[in-house]
Protein backbone atom coordinates (compact mmCIF):
# COMPACT_ATOMS: atom_id res chain seq x y z
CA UNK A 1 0.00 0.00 0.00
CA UNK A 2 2.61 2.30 1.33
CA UNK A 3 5.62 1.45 -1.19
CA UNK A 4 8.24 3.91 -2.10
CA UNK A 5 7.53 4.70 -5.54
CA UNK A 6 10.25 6.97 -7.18
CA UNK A 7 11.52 8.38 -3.70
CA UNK A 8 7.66 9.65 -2.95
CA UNK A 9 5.35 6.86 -0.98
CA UNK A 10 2.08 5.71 -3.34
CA UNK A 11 -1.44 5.00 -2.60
CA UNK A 12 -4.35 3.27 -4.37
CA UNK A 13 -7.14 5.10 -4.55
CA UNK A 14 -9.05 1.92 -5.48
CA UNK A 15 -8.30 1.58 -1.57
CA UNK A 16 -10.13 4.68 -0.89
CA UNK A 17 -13.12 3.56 -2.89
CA UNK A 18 -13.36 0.22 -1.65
CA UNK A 19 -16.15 -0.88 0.42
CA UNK A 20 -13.52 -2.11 2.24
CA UNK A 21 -13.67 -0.55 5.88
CA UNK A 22 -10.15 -1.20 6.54
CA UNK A 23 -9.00 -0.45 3.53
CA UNK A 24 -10.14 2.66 3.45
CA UNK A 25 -9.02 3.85 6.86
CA UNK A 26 -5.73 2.31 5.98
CA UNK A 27 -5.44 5.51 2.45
CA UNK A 28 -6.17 7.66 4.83
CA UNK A 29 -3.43 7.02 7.08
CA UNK A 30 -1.08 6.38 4.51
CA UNK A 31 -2.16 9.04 2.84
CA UNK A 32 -2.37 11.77 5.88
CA UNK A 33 0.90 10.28 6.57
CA UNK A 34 3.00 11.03 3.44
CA UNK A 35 1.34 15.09 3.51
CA UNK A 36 2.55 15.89 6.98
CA UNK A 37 6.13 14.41 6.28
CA UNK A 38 6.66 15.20 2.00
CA UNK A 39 3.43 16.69 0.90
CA UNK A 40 4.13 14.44 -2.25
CA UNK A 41 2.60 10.90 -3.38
CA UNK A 42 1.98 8.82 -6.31
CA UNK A 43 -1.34 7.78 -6.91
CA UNK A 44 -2.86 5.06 -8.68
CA UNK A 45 -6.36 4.01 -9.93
CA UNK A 46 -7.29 7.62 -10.50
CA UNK A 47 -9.74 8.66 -12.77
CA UNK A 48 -8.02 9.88 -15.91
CA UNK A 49 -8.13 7.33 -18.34
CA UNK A 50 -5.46 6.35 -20.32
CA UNK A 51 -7.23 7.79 -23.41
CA UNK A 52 -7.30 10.74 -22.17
CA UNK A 53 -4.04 11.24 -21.45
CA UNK A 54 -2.80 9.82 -24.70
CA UNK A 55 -5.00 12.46 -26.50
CA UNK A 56 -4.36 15.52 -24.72
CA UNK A 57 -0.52 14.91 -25.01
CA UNK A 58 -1.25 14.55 -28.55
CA UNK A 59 -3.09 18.07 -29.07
CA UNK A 60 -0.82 19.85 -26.82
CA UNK A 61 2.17 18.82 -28.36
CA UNK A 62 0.17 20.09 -31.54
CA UNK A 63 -0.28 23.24 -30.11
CA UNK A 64 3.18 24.17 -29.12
CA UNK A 65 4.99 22.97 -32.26
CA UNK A 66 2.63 25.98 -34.05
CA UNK A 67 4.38 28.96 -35.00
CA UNK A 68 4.91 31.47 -32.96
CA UNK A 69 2.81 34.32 -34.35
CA UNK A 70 0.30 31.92 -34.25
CA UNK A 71 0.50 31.12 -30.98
CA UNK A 72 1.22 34.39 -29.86
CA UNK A 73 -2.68 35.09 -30.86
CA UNK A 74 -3.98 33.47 -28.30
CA UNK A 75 -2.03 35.35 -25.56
CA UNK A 76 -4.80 37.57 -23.84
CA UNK A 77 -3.59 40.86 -22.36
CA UNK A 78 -5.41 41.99 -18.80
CA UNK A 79 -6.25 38.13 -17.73
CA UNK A 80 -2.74 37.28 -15.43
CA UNK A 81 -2.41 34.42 -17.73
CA UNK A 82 -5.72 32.80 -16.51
CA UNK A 83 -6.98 31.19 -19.97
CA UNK A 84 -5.43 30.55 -23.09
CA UNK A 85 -1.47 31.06 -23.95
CA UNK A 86 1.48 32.14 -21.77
CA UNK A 87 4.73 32.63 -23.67
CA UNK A 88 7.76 31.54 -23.07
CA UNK A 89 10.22 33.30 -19.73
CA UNK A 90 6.55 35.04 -18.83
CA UNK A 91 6.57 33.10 -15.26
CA UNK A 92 9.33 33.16 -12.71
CA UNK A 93 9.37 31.72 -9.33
CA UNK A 94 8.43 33.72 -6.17
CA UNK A 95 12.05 34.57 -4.79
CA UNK A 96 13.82 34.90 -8.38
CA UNK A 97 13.52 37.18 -11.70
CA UNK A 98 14.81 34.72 -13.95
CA UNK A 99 11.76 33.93 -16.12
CA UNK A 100 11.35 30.41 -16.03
CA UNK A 101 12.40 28.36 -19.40
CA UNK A 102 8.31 27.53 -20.49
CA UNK A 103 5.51 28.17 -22.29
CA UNK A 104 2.18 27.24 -21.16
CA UNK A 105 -1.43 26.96 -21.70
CA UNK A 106 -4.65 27.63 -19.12
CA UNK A 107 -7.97 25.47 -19.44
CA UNK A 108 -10.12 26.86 -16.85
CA UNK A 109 -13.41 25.76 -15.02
CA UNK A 110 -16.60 25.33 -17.45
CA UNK A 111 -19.48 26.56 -15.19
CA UNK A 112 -22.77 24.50 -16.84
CA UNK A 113 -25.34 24.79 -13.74
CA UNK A 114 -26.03 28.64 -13.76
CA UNK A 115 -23.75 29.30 -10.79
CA UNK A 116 -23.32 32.87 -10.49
CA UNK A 117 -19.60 32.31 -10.04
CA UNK A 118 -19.77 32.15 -13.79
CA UNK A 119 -19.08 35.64 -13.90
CA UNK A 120 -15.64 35.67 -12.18
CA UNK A 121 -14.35 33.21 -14.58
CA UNK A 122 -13.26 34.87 -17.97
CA UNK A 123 -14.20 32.34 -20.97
CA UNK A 124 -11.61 29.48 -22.22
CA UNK A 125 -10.28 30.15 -25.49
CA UNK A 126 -10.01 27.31 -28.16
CA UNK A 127 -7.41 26.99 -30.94
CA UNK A 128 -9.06 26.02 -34.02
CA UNK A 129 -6.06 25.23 -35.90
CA UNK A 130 -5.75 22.06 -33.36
CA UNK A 131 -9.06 20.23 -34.17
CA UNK A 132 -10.21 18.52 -30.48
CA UNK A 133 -8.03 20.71 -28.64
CA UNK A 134 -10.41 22.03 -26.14
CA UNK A 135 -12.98 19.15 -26.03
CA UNK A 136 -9.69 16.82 -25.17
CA UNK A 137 -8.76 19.29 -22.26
CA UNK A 138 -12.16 19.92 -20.43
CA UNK A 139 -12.41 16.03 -20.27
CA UNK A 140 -9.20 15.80 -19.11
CA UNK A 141 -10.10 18.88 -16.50
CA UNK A 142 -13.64 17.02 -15.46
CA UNK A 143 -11.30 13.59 -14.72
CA UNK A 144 -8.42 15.81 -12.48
CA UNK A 145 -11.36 17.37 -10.58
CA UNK A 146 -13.08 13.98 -9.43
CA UNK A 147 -10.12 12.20 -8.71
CA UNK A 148 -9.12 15.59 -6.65
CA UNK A 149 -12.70 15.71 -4.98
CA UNK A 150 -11.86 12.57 -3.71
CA UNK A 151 -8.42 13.05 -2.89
CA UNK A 152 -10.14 15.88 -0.53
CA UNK A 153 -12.14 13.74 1.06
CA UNK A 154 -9.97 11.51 2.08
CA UNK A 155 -8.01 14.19 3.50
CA UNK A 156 -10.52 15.83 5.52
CA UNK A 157 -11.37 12.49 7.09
CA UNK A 158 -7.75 12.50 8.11
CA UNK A 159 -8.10 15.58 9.34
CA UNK A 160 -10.79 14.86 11.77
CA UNK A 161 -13.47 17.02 9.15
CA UNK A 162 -16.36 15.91 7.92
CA UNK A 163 -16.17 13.83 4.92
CA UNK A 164 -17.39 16.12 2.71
CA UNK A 165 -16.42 19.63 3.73
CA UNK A 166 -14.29 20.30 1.11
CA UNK A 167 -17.10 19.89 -1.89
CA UNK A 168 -18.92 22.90 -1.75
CA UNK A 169 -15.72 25.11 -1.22
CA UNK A 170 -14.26 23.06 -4.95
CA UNK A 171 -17.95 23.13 -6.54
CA UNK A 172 -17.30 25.56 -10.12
CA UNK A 173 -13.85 26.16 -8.57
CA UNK A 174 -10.95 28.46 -9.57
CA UNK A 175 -9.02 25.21 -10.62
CA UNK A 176 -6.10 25.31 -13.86
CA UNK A 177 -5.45 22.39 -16.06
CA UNK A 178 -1.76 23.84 -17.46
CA UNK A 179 -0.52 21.74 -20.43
CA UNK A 180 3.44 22.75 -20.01
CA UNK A 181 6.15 22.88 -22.75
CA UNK A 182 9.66 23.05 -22.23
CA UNK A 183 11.56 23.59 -25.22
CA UNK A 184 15.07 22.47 -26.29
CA UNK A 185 17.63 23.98 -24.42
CA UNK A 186 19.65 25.84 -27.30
CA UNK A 187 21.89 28.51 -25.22
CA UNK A 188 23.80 27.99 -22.11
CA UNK A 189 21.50 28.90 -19.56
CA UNK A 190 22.14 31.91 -17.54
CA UNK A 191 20.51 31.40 -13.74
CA UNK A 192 16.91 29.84 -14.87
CA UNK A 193 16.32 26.30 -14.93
CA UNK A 194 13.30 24.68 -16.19
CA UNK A 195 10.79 26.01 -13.25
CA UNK A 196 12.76 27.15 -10.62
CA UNK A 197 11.75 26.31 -7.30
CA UNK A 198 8.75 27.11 -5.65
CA UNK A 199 5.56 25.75 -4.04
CA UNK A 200 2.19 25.40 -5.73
CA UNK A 201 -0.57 27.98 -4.63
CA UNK A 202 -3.80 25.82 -4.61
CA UNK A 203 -5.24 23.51 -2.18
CA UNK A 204 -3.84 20.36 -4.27
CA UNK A 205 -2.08 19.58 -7.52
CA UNK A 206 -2.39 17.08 -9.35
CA UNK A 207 -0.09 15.99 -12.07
CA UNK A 208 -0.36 13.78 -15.17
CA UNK A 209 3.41 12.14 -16.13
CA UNK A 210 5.62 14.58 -17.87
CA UNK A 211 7.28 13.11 -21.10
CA UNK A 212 11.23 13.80 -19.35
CA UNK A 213 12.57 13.67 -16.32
CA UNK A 214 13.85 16.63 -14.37
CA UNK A 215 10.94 17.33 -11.30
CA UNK A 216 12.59 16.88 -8.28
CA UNK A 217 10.83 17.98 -4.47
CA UNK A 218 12.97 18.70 -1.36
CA UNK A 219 12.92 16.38 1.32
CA UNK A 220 13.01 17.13 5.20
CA UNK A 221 16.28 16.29 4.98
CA UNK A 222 17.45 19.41 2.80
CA UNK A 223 18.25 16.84 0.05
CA UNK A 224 16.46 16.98 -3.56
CA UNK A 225 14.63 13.96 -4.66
CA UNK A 226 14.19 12.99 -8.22
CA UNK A 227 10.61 11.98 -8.98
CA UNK A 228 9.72 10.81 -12.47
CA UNK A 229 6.06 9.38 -12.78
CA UNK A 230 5.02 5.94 -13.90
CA UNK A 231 2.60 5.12 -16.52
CA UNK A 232 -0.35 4.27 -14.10
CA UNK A 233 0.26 6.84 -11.30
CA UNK A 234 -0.29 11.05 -11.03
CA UNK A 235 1.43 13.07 -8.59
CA UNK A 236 -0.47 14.41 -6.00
CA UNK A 237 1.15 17.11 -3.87
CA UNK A 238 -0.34 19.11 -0.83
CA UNK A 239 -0.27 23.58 -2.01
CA UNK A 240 0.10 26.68 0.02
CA UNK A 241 -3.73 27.23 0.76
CA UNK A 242 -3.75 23.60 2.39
CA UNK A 243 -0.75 24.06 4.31
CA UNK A 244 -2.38 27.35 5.32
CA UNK A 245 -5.30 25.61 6.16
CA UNK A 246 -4.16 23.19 8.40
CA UNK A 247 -1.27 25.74 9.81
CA UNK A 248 1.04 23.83 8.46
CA UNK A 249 0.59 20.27 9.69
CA UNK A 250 0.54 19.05 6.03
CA UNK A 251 3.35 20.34 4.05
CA UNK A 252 3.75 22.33 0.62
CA UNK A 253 6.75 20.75 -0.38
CA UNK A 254 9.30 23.05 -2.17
CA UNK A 255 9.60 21.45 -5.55
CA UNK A 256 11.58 22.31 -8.95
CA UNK A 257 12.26 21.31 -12.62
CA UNK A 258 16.10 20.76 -13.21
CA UNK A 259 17.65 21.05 -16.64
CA UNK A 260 18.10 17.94 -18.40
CA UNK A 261 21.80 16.77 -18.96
CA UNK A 262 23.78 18.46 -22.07
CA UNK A 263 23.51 15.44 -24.17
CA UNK A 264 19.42 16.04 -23.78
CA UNK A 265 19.63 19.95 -23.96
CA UNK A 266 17.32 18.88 -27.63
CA UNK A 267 14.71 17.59 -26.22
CA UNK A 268 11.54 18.98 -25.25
CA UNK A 269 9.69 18.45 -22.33
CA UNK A 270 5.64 18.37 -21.59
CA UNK A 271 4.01 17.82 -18.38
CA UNK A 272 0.35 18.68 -17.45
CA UNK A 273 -0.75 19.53 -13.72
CA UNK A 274 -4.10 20.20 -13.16
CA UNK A 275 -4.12 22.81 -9.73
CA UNK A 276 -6.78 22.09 -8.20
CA UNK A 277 -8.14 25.54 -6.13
CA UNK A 278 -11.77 26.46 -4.54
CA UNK A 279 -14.14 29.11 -5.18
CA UNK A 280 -12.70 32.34 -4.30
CA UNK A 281 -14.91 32.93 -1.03
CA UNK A 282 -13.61 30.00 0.58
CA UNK A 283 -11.73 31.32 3.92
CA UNK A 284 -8.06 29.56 4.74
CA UNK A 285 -8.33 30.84 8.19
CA UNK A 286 -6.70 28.17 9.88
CA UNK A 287 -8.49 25.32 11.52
CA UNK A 288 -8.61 25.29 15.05
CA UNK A 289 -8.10 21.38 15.17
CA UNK A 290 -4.63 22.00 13.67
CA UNK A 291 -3.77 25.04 16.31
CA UNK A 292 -2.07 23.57 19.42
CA UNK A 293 -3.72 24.56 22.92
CA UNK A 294 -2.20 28.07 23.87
CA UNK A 295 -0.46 28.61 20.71
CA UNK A 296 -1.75 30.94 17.95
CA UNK A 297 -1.90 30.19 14.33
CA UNK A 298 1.19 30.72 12.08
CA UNK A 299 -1.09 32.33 9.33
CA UNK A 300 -3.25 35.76 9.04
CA UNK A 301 -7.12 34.99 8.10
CA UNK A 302 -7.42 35.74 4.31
CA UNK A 303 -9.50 34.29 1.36
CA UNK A 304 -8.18 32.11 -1.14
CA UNK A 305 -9.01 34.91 -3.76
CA UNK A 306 -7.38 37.32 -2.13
CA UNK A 307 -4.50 34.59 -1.39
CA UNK A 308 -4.40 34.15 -5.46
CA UNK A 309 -4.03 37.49 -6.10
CA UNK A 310 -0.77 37.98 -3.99
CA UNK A 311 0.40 35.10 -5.27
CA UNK A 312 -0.12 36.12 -8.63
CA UNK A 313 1.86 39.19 -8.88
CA UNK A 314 4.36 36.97 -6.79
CA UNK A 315 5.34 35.00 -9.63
CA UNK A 316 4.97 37.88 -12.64
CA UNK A 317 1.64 37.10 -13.93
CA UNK A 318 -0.34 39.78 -12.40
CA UNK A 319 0.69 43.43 -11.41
């Protein structure tokens, strides 16, 4: 159940499903487990189907090998890179200026149910000269958001929460599906690596295999782990606004993407994490189960909207 898989433990969320008693209790303790000491873990038996994966690689891939003017169109000035294109160096990590060495795209949440949250959300953009692009990514986005739905669960349970307090709060919420392309490495590079390090912002992220190595999170240990993910698992790491949350019982693990060797400086990389954050009115005061008796929590009360929006500008996207 609890196996090291590539220097990260791994859970089954079949487990978690089951109507198995034990073995449920036992993913939540596993999983609870792994947050509070690496806020990483592999995860297998998720929802995203292999066919899904196989096709959005296959349209993303599309996508970035367009040209750039073309691309270039579907950059949209005043949205902080919230749907559509984000060219490449745009994004830098929260303590550095080096832009990071990416390009990116943002699928956002499809509101279907007349939620007035609608509103908030600007529209996604699709690229017409990809043909599927955007009906591949919103079924890839609907099968990151029930796998992370349950991921929640199972965390709140750990947490001593009810089972399902986390579902209204991720209902039509601010989540990202970012389809990520790392081009070949064609100058030596000056002090940016691939995504420099940093900690997601969202509650959890989770994260389809990426076609290279080169992700590696930072152990308690001060050491940097490599973590490259199998066929059948996603990566499923704990963000700031859970760590904030919980006042940091489970961690936000510092994580980065390292440059490949020179021999592989030619090769592109793609990876896809899907960030998984709530509606904007959802409060990350911390909990008072996770304060200790006669301490005071380690974080100021905020919203996870206003939370995004300092994050934002944190990282270059928004000023």
């Amino acid at each position: 159940m609890n196996d090291s898989v590539m220097g990260i433990p791994s859970v089954d969320l079949a487990d978690y499903l089951s109507n198995d008693a034990q073995r449920k209790e036992n993913f939540v303790n596993a999983l609870g487990a792994a947050y509070e000491n690496i806020g990483f873990v592999a995860v297998k038996n998720h929802m995203v189907s292999d066919q899904t994966v196989e096709q959005l690689y296959a349209k993303v891939q599309s996508f970035f090998t367009l040209p750039e003017d073309t691309k270039l169109k579907y950059e949209i000035e005043g949205l902080a890179g919230q749907r559509g294109y984000t060219s490449f160096g745009k994004e830098h990590a929260k303590d550095s200026n080096a832009g990071d060495l990416k390009e990116f795209w943002h699928f956002g949440q499809e509101v279907t149910d007349g939620d007035p949250i609608k509103s908030q959300y600007p529209d996604n953009v699709d690229v017409p000269e990809v043909e599927g692009f955007f009906g591949v990514g919103i079924k890839a986005y609907q099968e990151l958001e029930d796998t992370g739905r349950h991921m929640l669960r199972a965390i709140a349970t750990f947490l001593g929460l009810d089972v399902n307090y986390f579902d209204d709060k991720i209902n039509n919420g601010n989540s990202i599906l970012r389809p990520i392309h790392y081009p070949p490495i064609t100058n030596e590079p000056k002090s940016a690596v691939r995504a420099g390090q940093h900690e997601d912002i969202n509650l959890i992220t989770l994260l389809i295999g990426a076609s290279a190595e080169g992700l590696q999170v930072l152990n308690k240990q001060n050491e940097w782990v490599a973590v490259t993910a199998l066929p059948d698992h996603i990566i499923v790491n704990v963000g700031d606004m859970l760590q904030r949350l919980t006042n940091n019982r489970l961690k936000s693990t510092t994580h980065r993407v390292v440059n490949p060797p020179r021999e592989k400086w030619g090769q592109s990389r793609f990876s896809i994490p899907f960030f998984l954050h709530p509606r904007s009115e959802m409060r990350l005061d911390c909990l008072a189960s996770c304060i200790e008796e006669g301490k005071t929590a380690d974080f100021e009360p905020i919203s996870a909207g206003e939370y995004l929006d300092q994050r934002l500008a944190e990282i270059g996207l928004k000023k």
